[in-house]
N, C-alpha and C. Protein backbone atom coordinates (compact mmCIF):
# COMPACT_ATOMS: atom_id res chain seq x y z
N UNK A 1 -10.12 22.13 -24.31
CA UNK A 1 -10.04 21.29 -23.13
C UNK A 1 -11.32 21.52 -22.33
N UNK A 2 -11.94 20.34 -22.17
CA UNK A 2 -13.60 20.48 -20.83
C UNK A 2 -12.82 19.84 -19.81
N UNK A 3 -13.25 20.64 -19.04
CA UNK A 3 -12.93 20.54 -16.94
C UNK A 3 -14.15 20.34 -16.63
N UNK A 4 -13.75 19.53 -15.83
CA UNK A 4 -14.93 19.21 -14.58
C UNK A 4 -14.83 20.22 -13.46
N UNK A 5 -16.18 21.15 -12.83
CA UNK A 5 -16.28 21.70 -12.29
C UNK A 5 -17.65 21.54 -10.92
N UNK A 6 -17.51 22.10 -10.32
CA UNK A 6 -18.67 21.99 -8.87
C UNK A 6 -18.67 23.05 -8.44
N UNK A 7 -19.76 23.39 -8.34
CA UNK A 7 -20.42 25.08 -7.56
C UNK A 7 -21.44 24.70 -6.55
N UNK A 8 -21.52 25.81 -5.20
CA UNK A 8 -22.60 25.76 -4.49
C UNK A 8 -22.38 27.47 -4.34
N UNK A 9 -23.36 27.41 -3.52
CA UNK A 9 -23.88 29.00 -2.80
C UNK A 9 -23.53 28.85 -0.92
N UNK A 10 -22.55 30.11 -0.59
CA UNK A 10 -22.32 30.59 -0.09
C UNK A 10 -22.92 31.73 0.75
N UNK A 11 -23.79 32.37 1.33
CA UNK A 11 -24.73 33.09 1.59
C UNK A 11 -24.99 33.40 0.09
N UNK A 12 -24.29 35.29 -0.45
CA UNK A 12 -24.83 35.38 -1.95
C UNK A 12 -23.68 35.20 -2.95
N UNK A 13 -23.20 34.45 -2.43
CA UNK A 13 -21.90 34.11 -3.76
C UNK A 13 -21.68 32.22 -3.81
N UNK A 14 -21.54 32.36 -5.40
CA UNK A 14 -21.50 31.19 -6.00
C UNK A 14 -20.00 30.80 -6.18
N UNK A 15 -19.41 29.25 -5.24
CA UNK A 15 -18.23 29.14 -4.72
C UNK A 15 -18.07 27.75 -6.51
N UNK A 16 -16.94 28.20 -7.05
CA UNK A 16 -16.87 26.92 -8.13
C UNK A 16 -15.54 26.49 -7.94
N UNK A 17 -15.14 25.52 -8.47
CA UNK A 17 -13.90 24.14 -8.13
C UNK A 17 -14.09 23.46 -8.93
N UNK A 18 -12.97 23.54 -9.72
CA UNK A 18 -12.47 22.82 -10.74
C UNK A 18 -12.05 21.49 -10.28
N UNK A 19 -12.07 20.31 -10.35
CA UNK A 19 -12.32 18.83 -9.76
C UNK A 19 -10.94 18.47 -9.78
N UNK A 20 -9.93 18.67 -10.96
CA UNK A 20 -8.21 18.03 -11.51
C UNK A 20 -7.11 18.94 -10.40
N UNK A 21 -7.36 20.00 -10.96
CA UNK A 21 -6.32 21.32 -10.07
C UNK A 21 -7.10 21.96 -8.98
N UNK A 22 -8.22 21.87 -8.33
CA UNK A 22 -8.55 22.35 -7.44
C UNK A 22 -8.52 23.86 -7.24
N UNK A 23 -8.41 24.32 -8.39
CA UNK A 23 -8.57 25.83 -8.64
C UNK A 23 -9.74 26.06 -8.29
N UNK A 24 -10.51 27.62 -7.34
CA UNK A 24 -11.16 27.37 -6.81
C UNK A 24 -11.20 29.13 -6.98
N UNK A 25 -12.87 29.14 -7.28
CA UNK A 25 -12.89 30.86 -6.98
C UNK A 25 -14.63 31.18 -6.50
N UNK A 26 -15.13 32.19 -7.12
CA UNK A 26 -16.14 33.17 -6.94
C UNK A 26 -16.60 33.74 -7.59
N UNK A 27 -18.11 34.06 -7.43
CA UNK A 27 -18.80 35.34 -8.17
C UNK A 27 -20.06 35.66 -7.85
N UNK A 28 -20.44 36.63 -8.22
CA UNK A 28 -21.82 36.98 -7.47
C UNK A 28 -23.12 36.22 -7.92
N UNK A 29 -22.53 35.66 -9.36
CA UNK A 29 -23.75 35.04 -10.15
C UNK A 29 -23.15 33.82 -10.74
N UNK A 30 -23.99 32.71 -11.23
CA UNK A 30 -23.29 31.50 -11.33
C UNK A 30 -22.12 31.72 -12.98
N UNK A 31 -23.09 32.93 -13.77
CA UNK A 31 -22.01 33.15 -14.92
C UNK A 31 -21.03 33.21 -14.34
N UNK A 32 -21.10 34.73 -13.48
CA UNK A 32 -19.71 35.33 -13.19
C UNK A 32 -18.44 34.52 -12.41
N UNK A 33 -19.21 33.40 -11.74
CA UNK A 33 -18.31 32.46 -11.14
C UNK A 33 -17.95 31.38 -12.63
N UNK A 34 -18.49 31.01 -13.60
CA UNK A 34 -17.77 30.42 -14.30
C UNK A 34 -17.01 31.07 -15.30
N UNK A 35 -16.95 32.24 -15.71
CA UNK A 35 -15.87 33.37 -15.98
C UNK A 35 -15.19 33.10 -15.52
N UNK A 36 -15.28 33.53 -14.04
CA UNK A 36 -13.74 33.92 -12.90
C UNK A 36 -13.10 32.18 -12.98
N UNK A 37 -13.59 31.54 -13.31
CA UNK A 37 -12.74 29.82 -13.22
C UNK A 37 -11.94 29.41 -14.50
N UNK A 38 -12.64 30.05 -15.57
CA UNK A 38 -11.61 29.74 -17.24
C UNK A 38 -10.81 30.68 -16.85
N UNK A 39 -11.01 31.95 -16.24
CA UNK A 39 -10.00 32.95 -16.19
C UNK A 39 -8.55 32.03 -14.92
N UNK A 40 -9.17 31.71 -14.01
CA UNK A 40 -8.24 31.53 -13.16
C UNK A 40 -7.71 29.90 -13.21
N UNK A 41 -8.23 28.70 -14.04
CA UNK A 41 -7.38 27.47 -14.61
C UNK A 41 -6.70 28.16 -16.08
N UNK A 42 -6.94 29.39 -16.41
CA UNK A 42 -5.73 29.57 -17.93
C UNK A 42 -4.76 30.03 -16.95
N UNK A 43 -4.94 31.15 -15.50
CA UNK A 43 -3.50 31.32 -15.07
C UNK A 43 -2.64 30.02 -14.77
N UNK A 44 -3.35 29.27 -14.16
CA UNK A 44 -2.66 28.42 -13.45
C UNK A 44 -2.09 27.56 -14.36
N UNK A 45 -3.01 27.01 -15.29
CA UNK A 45 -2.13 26.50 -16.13
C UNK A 45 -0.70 27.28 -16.67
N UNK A 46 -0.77 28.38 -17.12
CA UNK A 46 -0.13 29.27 -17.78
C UNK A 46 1.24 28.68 -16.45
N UNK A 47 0.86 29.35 -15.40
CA UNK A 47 2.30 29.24 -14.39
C UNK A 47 2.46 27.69 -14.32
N UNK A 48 2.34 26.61 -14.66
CA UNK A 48 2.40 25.43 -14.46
C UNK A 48 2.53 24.34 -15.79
N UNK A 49 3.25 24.61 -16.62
CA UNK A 49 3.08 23.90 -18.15
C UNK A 49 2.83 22.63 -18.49
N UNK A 50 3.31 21.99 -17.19
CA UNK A 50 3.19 20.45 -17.25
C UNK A 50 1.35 20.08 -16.79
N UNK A 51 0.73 20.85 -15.42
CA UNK A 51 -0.03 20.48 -15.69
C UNK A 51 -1.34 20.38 -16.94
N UNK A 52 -0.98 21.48 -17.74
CA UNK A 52 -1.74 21.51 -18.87
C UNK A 52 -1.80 20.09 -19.60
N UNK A 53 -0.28 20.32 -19.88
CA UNK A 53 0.12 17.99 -20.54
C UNK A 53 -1.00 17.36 -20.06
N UNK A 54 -0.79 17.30 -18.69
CA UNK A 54 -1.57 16.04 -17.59
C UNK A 54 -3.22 16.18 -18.24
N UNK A 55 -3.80 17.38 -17.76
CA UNK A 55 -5.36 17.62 -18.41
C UNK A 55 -5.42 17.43 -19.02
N UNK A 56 -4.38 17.81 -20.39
CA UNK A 56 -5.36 17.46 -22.35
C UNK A 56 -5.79 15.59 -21.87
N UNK A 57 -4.81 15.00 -21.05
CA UNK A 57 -4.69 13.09 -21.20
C UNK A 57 -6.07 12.90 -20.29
N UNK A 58 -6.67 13.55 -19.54
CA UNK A 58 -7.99 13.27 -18.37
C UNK A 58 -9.02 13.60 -19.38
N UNK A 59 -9.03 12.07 -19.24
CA UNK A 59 -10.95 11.70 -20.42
C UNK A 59 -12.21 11.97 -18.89
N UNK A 60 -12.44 12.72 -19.44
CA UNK A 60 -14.09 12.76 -18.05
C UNK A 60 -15.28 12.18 -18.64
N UNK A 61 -15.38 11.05 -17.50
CA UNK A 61 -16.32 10.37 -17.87
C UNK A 61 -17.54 10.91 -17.28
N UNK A 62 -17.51 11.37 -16.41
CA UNK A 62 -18.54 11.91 -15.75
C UNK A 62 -18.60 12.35 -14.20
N UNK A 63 -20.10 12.47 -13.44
CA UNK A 63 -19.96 13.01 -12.14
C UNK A 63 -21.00 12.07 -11.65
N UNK A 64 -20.84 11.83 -10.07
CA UNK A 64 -21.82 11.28 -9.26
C UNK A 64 -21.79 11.83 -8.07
N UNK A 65 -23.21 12.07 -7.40
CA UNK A 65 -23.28 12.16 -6.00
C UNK A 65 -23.22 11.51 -5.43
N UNK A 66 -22.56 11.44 -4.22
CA UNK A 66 -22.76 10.32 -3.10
C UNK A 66 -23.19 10.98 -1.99
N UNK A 67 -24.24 10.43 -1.05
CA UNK A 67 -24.79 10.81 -0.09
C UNK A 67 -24.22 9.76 1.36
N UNK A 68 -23.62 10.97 2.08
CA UNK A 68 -23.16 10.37 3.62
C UNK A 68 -23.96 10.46 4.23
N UNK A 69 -24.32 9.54 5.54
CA UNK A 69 -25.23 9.46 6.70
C UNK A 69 -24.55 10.28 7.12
């Protein structure tokens, strides 16, 4: 299964968010923040069985920025 994910920086920590479940974590380095995110969408899935169903069916087409005034 590929998730869509989004990271920024936080003073020195790299904040990532998973786009479907909004699982959402940390790490000091952009690896270690995408570690800590497979680690923490397998819990969630794990406690949640149905949403797993829902994800395998989400085709990602892709990402865009949009810029607000």
């Amino acid at each position: 299964m590929e998730l869509q994910t989004v990271f920024w920086k936080e003073g020195k920590t790299y904040i990532i968010k998973e786009a479907i479940t909004g699982v959402t974590t940390q790490g000091k380095t952009v690896e270690e923040a995408i570690k800590n995110i497979k680690e923490a969408v397998e819990l969630y899935l794990e406690e949640i069985p149905k949403a797993r169903r829902e994800l395998m069916e989400v085709k990602n087409v892709g990402a865009v920025s949009v810029e607000i005034a």
